[in-house]
C-alpha atoms as a PDB file:
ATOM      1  CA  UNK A   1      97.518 209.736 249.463  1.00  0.00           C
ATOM      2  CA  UNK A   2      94.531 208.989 250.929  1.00  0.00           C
ATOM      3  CA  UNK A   3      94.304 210.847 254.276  1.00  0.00           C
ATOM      4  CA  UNK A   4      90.239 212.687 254.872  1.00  0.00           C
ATOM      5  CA  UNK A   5      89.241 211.853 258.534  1.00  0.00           C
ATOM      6  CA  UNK A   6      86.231 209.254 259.200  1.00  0.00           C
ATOM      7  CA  UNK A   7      83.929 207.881 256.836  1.00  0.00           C
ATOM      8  CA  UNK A   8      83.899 211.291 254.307  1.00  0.00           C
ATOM      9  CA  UNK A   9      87.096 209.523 252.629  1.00  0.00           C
ATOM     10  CA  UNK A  10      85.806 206.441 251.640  1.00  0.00           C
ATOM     11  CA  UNK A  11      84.138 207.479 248.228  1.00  0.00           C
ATOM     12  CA  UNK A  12      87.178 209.513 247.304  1.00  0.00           C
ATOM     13  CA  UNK A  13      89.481 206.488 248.116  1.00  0.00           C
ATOM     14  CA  UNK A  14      86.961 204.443 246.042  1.00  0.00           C
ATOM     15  CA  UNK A  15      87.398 206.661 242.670  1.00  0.00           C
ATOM     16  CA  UNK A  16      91.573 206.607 243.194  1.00  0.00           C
ATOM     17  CA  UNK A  17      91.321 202.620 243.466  1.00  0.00           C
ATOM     18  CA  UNK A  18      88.960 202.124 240.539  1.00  0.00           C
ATOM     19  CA  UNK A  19      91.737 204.480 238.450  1.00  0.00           C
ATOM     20  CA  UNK A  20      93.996 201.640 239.232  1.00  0.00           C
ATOM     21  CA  UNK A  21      96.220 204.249 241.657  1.00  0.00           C
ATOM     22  CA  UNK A  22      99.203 203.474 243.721  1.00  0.00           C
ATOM     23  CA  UNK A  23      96.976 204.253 246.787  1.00  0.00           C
ATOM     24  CA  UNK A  24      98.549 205.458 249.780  1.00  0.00           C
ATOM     25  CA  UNK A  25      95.828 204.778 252.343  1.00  0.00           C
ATOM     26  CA  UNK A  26      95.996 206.818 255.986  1.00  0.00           C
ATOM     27  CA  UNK A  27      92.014 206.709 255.799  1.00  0.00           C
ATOM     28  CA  UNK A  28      91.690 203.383 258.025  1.00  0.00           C
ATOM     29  CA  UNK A  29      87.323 203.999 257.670  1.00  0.00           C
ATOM     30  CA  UNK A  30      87.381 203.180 254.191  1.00  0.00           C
ATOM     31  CA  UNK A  31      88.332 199.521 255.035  1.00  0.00           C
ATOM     32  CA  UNK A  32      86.467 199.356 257.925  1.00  0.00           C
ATOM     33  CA  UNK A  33      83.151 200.477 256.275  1.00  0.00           C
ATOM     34  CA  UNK A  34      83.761 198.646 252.622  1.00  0.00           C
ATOM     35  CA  UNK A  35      86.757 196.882 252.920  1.00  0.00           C
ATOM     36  CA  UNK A  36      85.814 194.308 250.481  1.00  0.00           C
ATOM     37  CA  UNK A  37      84.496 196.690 248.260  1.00  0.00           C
ATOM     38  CA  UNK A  38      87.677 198.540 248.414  1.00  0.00           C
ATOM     39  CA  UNK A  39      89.952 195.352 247.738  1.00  0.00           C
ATOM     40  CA  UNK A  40      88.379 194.321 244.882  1.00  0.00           C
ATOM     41  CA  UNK A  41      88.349 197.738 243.307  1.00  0.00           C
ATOM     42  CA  UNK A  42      92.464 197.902 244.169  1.00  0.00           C
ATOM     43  CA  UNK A  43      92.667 194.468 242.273  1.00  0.00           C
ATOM     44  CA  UNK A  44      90.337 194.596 239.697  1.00  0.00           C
ATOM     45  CA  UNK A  45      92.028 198.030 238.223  1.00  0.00           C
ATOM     46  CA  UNK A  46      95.761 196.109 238.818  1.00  0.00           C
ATOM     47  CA  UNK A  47      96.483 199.182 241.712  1.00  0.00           C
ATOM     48  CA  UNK A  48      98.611 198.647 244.791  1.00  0.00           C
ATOM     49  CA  UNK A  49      96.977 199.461 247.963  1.00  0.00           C
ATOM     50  CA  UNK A  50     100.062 200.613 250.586  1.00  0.00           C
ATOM     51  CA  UNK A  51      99.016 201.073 254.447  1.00  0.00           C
ATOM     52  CA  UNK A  52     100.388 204.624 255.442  1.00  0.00           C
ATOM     53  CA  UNK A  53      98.767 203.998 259.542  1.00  0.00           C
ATOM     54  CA  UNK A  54     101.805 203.714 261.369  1.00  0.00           C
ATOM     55  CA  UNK A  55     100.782 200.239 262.634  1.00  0.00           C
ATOM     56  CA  UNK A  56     100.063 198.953 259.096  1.00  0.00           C
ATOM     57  CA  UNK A  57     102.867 200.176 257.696  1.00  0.00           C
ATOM     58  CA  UNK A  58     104.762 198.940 260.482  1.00  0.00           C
ATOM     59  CA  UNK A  59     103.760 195.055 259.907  1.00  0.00           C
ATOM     60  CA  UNK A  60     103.532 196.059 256.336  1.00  0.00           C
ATOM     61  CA  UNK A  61     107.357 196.583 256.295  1.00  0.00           C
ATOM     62  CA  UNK A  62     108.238 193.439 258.270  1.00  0.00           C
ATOM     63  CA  UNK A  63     105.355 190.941 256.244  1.00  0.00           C
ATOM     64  CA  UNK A  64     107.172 188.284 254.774  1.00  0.00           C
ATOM     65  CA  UNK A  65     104.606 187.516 251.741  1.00  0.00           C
ATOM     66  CA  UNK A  66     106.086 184.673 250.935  1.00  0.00           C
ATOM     67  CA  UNK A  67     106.243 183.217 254.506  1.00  0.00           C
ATOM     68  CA  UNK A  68     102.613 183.169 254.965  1.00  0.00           C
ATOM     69  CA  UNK A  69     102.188 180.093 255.947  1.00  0.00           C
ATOM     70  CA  UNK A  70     104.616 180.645 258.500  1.00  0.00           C
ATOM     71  CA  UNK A  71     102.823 183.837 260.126  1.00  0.00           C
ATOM     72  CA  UNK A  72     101.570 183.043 263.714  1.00  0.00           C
ATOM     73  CA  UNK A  73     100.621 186.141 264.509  1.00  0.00           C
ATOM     74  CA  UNK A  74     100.297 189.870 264.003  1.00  0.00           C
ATOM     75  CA  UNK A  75     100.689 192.676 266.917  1.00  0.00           C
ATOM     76  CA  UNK A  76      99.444 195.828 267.339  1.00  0.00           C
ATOM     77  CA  UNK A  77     100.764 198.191 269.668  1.00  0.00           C
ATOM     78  CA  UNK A  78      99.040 201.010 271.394  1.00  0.00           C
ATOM     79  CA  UNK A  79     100.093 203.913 273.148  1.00  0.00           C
ATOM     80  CA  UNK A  80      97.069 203.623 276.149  1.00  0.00           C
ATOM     81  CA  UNK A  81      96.500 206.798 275.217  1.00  0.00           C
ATOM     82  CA  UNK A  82      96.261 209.853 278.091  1.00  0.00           C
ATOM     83  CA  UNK A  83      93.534 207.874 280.490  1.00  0.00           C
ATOM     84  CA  UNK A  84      95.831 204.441 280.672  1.00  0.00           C
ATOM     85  CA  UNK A  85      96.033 204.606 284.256  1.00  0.00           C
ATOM     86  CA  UNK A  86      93.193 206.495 285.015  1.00  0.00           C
ATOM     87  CA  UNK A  87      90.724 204.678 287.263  1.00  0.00           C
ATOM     88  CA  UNK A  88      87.229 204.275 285.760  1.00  0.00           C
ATOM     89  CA  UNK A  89      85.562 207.164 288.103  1.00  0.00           C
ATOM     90  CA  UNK A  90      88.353 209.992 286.518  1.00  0.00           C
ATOM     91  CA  UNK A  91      87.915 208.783 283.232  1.00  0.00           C
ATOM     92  CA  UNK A  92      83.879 209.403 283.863  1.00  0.00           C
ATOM     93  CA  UNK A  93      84.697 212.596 284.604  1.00  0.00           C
ATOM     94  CA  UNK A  94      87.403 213.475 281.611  1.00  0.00           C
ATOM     95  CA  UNK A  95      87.016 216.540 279.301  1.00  0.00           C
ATOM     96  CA  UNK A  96      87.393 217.426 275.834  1.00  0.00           C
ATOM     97  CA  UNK A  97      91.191 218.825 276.373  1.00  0.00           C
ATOM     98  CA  UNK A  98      92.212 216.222 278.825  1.00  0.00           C
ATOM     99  CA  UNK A  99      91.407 213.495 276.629  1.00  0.00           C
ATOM    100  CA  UNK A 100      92.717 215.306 273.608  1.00  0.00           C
ATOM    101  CA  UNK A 101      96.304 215.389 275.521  1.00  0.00           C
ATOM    102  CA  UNK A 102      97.558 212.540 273.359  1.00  0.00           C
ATOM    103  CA  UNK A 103     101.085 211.996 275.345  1.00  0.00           C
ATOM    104  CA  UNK A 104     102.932 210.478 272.197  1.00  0.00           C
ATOM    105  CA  UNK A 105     101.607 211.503 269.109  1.00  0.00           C
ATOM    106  CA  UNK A 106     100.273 214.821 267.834  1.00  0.00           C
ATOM    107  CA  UNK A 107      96.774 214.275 265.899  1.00  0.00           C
ATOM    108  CA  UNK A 108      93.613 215.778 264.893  1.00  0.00           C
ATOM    109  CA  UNK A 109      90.741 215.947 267.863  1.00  0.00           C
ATOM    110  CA  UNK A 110      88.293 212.686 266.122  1.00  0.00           C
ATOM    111  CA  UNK A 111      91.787 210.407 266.324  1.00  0.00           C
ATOM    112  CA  UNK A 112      92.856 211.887 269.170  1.00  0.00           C
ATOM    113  CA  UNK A 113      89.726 210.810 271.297  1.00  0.00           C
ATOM    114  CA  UNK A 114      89.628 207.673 269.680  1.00  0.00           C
ATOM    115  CA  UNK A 115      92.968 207.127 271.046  1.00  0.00           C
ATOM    116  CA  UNK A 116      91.675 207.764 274.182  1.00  0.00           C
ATOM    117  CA  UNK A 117      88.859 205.330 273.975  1.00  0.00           C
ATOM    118  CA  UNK A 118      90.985 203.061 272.144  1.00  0.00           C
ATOM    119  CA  UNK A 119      88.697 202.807 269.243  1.00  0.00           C
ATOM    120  CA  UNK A 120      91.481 203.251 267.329  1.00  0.00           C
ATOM    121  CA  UNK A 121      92.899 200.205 267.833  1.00  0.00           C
ATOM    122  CA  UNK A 122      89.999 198.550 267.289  1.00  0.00           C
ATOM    123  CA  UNK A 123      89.117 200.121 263.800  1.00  0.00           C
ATOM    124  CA  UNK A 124      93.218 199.423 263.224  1.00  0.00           C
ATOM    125  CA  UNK A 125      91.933 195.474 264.022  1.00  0.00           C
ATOM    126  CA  UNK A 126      89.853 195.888 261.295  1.00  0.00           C
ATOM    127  CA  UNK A 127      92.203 197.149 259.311  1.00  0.00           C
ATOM    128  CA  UNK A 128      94.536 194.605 259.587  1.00  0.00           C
ATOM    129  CA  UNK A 129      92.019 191.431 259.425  1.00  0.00           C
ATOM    130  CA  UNK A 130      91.577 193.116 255.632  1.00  0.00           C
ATOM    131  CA  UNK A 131      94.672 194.272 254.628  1.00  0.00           C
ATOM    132  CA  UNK A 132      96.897 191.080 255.806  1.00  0.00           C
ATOM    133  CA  UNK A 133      93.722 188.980 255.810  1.00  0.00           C
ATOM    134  CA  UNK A 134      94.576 187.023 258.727  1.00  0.00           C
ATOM    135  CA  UNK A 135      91.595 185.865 261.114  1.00  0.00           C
ATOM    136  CA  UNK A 136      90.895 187.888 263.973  1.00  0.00           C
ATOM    137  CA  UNK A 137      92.187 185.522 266.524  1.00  0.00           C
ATOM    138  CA  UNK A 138      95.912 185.706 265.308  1.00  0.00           C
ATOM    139  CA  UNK A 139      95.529 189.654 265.532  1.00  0.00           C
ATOM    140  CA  UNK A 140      96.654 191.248 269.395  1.00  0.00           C
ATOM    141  CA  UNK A 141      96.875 194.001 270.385  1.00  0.00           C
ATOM    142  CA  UNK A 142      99.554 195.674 273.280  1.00  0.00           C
ATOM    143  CA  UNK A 143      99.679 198.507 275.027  1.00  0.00           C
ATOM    144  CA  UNK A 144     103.939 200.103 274.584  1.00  0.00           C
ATOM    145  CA  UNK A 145     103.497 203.448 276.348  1.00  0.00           C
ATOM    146  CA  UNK A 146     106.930 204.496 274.688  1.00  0.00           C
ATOM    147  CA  UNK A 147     105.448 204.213 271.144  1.00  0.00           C
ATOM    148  CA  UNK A 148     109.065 203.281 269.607  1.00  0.00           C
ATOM    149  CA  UNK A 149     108.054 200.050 268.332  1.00  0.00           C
ATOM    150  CA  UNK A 150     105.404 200.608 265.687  1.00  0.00           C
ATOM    151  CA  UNK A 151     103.821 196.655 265.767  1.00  0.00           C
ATOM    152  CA  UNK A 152     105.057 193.568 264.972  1.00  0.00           C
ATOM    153  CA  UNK A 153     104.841 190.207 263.250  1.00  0.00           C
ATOM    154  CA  UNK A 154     105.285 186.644 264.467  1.00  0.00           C
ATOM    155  CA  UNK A 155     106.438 183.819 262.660  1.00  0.00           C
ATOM    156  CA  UNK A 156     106.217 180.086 263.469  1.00  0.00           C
ATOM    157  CA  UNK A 157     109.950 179.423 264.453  1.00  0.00           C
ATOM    158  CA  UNK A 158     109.251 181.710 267.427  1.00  0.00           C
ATOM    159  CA  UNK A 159     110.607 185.141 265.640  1.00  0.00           C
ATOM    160  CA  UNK A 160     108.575 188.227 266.031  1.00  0.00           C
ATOM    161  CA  UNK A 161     109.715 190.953 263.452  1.00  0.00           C
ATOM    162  CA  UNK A 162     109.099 194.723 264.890  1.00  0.00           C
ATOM    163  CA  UNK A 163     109.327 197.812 262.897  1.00  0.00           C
ATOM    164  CA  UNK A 164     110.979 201.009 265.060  1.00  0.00           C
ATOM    165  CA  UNK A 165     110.818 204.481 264.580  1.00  0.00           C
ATOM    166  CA  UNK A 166     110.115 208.193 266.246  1.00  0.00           C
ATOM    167  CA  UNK A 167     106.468 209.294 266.882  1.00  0.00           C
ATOM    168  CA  UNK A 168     106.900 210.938 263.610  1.00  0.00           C
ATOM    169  CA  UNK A 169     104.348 209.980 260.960  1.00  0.00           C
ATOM    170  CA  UNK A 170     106.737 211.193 258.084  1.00  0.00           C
ATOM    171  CA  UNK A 171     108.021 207.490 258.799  1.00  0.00           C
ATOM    172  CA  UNK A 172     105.616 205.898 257.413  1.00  0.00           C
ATOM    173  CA  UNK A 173     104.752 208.759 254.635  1.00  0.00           C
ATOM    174  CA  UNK A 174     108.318 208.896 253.247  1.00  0.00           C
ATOM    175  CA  UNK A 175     108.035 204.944 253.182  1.00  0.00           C
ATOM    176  CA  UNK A 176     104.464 204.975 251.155  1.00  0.00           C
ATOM    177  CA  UNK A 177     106.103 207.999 249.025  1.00  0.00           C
ATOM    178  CA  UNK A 178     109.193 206.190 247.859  1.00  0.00           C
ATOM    179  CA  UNK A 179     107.635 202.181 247.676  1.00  0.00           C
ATOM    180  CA  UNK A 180     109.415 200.221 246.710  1.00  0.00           C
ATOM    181  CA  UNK A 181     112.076 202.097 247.690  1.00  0.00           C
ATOM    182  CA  UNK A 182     113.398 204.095 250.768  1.00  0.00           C
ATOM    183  CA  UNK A 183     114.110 207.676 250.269  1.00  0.00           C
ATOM    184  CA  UNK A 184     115.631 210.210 252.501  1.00  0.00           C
ATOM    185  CA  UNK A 185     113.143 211.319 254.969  1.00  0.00           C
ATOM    186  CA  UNK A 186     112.976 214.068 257.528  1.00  0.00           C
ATOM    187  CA  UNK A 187     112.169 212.993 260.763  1.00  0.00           C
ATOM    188  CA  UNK A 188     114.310 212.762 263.536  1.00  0.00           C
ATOM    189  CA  UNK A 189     116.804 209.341 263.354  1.00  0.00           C
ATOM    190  CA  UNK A 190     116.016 206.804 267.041  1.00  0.00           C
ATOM    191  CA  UNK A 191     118.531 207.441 269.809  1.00  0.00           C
ATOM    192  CA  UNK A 192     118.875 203.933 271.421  1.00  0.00           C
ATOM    193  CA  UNK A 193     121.083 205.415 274.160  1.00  0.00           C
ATOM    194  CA  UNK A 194     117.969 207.506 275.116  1.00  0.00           C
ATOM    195  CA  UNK A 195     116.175 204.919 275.685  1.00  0.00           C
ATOM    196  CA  UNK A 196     115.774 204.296 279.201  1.00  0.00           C
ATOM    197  CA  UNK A 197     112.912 201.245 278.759  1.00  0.00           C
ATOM    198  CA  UNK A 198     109.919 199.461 276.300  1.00  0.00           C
ATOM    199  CA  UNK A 199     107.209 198.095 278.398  1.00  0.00           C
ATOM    200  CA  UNK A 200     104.556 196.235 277.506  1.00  0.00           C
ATOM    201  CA  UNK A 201     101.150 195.707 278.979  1.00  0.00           C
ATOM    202  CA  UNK A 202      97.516 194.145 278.025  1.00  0.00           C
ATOM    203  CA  UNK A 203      94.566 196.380 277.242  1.00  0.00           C
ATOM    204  CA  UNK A 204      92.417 196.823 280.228  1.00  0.00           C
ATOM    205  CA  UNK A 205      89.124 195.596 278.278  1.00  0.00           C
ATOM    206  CA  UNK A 206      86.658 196.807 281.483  1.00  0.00           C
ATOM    207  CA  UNK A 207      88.141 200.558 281.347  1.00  0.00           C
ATOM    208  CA  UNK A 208      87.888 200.349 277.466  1.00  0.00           C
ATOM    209  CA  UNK A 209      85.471 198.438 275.563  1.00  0.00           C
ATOM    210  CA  UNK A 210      85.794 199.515 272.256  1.00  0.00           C
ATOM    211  CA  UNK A 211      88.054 196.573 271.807  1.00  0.00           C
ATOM    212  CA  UNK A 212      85.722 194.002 272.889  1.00  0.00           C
ATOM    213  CA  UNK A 213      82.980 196.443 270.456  1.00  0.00           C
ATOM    214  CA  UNK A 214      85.467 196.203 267.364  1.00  0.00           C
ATOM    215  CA  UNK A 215      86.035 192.671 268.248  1.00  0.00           C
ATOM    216  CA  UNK A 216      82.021 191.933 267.937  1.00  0.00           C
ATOM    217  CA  UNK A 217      81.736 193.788 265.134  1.00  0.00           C
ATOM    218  CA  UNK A 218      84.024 191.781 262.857  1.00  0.00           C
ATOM    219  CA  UNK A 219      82.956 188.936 264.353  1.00  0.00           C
ATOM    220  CA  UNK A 220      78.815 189.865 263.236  1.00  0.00           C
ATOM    221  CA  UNK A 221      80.154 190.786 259.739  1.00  0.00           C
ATOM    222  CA  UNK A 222      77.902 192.431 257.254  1.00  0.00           C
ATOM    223  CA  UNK A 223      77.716 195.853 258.206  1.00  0.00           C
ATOM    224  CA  UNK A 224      78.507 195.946 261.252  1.00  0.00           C
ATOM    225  CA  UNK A 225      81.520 197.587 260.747  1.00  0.00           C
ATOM    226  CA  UNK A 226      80.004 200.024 259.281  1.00  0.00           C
ATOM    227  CA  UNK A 227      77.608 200.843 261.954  1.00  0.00           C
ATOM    228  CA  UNK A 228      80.037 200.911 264.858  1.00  0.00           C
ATOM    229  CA  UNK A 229      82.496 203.648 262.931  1.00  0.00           C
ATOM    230  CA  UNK A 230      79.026 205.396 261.927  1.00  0.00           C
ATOM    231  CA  UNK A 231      77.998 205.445 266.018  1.00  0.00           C
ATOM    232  CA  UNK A 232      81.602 206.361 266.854  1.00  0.00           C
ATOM    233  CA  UNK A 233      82.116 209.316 264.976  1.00  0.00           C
ATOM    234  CA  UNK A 234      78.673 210.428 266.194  1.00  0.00           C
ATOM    235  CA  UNK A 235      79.017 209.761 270.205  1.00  0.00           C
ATOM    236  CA  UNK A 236      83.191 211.550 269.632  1.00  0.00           C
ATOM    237  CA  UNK A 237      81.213 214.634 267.913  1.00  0.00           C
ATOM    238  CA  UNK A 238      78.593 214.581 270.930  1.00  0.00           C
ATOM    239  CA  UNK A 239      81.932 214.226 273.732  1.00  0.00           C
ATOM    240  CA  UNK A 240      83.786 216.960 271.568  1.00  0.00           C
ATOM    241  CA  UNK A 241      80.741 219.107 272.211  1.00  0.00           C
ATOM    242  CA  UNK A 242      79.898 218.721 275.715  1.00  0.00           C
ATOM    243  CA  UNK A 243      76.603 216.547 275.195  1.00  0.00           C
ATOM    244  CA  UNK A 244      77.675 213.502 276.365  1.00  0.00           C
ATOM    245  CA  UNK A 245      80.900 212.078 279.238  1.00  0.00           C
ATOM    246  CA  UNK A 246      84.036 210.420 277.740  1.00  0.00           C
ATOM    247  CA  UNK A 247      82.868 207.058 279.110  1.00  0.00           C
ATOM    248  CA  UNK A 248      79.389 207.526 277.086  1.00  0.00           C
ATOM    249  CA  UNK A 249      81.065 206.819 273.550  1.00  0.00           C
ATOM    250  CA  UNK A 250      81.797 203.242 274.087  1.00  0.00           C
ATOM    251  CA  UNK A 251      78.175 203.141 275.674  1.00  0.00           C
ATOM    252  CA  UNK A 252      76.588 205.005 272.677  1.00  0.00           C
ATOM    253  CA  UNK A 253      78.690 202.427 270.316  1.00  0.00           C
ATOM    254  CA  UNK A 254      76.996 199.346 271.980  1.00  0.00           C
ATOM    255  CA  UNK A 255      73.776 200.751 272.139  1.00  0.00           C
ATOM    256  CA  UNK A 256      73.592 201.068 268.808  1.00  0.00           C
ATOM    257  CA  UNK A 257      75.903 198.184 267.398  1.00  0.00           C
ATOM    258  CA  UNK A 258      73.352 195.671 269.634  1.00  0.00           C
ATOM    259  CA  UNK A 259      70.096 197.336 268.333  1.00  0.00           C
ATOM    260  CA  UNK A 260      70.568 197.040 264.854  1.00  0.00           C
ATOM    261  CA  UNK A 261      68.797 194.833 262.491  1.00  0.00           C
ATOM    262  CA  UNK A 262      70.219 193.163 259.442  1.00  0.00           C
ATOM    263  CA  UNK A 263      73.749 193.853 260.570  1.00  0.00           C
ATOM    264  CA  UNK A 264      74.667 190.726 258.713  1.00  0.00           C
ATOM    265  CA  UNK A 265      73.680 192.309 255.382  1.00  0.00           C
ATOM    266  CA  UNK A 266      76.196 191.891 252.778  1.00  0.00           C
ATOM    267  CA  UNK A 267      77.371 195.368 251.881  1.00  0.00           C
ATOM    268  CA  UNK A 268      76.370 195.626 247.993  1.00  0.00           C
ATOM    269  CA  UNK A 269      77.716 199.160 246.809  1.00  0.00           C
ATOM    270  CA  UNK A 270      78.792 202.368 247.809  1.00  0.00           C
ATOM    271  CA  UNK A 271      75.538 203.631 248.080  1.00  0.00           C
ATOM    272  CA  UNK A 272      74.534 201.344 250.179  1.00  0.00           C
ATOM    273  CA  UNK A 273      77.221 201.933 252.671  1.00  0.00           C
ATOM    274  CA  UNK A 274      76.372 205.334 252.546  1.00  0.00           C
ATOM    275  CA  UNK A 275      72.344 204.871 253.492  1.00  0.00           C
ATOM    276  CA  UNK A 276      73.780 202.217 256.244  1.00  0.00           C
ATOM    277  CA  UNK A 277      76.318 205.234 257.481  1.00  0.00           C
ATOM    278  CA  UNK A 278      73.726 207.747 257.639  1.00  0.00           C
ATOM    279  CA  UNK A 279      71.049 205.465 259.448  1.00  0.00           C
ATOM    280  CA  UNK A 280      73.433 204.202 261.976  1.00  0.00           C
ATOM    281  CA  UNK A 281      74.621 207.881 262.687  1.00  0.00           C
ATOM    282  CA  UNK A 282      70.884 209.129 263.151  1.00  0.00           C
ATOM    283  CA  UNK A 283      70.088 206.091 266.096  1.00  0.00           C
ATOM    284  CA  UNK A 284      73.655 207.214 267.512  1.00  0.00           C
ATOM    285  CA  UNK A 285      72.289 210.952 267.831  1.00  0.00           C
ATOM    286  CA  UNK A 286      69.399 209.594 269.558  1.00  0.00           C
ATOM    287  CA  UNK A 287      71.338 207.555 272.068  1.00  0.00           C
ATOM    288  CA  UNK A 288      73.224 210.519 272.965  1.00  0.00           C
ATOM    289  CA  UNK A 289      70.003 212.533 273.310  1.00  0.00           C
ATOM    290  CA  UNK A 290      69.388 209.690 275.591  1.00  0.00           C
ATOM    291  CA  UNK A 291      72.510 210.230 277.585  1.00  0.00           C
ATOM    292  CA  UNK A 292      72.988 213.947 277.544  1.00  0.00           C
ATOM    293  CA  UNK A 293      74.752 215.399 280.099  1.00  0.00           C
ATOM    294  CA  UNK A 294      72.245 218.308 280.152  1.00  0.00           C
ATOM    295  CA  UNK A 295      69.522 215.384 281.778  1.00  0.00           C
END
């Protein structure tokens, strides 16, 4: 089980794959930052790579491999997070604890405020592109406040295939523990009576950017990626401390994602997604000097 926070997991996750481990992977930065790099080690040593996110294992479950052809889509669903229907003048405003208040999920503080920024999702967009290697365009993402259904694939014929569950994530653990079969877990089985409603609703991409950020980022390639989780750990570290305002991560991001030269690089080694994460986190601490609340 692969399961460090941020970028810190991906050389760890690196050694398992290269053993040719069944890799249980809840580090989603590892594929962001050296996804291809971490594919070819899986494959190269014969491993299996299983998707232990709750989204990912979600579509994971309901992926028809040999209907393919006939995927139309993948969906990801979102909580919106505590600031969903905050206007954009609260949100400025937000602090450390209020945007920690995850209203679904319990997590640790750097996935907590990337929930809030929805960063997550947009790393989890990554994630997906790689894992299910589907183009960006068939990936969308949806806001379900309830949480219940997990994400979903779409087929041709019009079906879309959902995986359910509780805001547990022994779901998806118990199902990466006992591949490729189920097991007895421990979480709490879904009441369907209880449930008064599922809504759905689209992102609002002007009260949270990091989707349109993520978005770019695949889009540029190279090591882009790379940078933008680099510049996002960095600006949540800065909120988490005070230096910087909730709506200064996203700003940090882009400040930093736009600036950087030879983004397009093709990512040759570990080391060299190291030097990129360490550069890319060093012109993120100077944006935030830039934007410090203390100015």
């Amino acid at each position: 089980m692969a399961a460090v926070v941020g970028f810190a997991g991906l050389a760890p996750t690196l050694t398992a794959a290269r053993r040719g481990a069944i890799l249980a992977l809840a580090n989603k930065e590892s594929l962001v930052c050296a996804g291809h790099l971490l594919i070819e080690a899986v494959e190269e040593a014969r491993g299996v790579l299983l998707p232990v996110d709750s989204e990912h294992n979600a579509i994971f479950q309901v992926f028809e491999p040999l209907q393919r052809q006939a995927i139309d889509r993948l969906i990801l669903t979102a909580s919106g997070g505590p600031f969903r229907n905050w206007s954009l003048a609260d949100m400025a405003d937000a602090t450390p604890k209020q945007a920690l208040a995850h209203p679904n999920w319990n997590m640790g503080d750097k996935i907590s405020i990337d929930s809030a920024t929805l960063m997550n999702k947009g790393l989890e967009l990554i994630e997906a592109h790689l894992l299910f290697r589907l183009p960006p365009e068939q990936i969308e993402i949806i806001v379900h406040p309830q949480s219940v259904i997990h994400s979903m694939v779409g087929y041709r014929d019009g079906s879309v295939l959902a995986q359910l569950g509780t805001q547990d994530m022994r779901v998806p653990i118990s199902y990466a523990l006992g591949w490729p079969s189920r097991i007895d877990g421990p979480a709490a089985r879904l009441d369907f009576a209880s449930l008064s409603a599922l809504t759905f609703e689209p992102p609002d991409a002007g009260r949270f950017p990091s989707l349109r950020l993520a978005r770019q980022a695949l889009a540029t390639g190279g090591l882009s990626s790379i940078v933008l989780n680099a510049a996002n750990e960095a600006a949540v570290a800065a909120f988490l401390a005070r230096r910087i305002g909730f709506l200064d991560i996203a700003r940090v991001v882009e400040d930093v994602l736009v600036g950087w030269e030879g983004a397009v690089s093709t990512l040759e080694s570990l080391q060299h997604a190291q030097a990129t994460d360490l550069e890319a986190r060093r012109r993120a601490e100077k944006a935030c000097r830039k934007r410090s609340l203390s100015n």
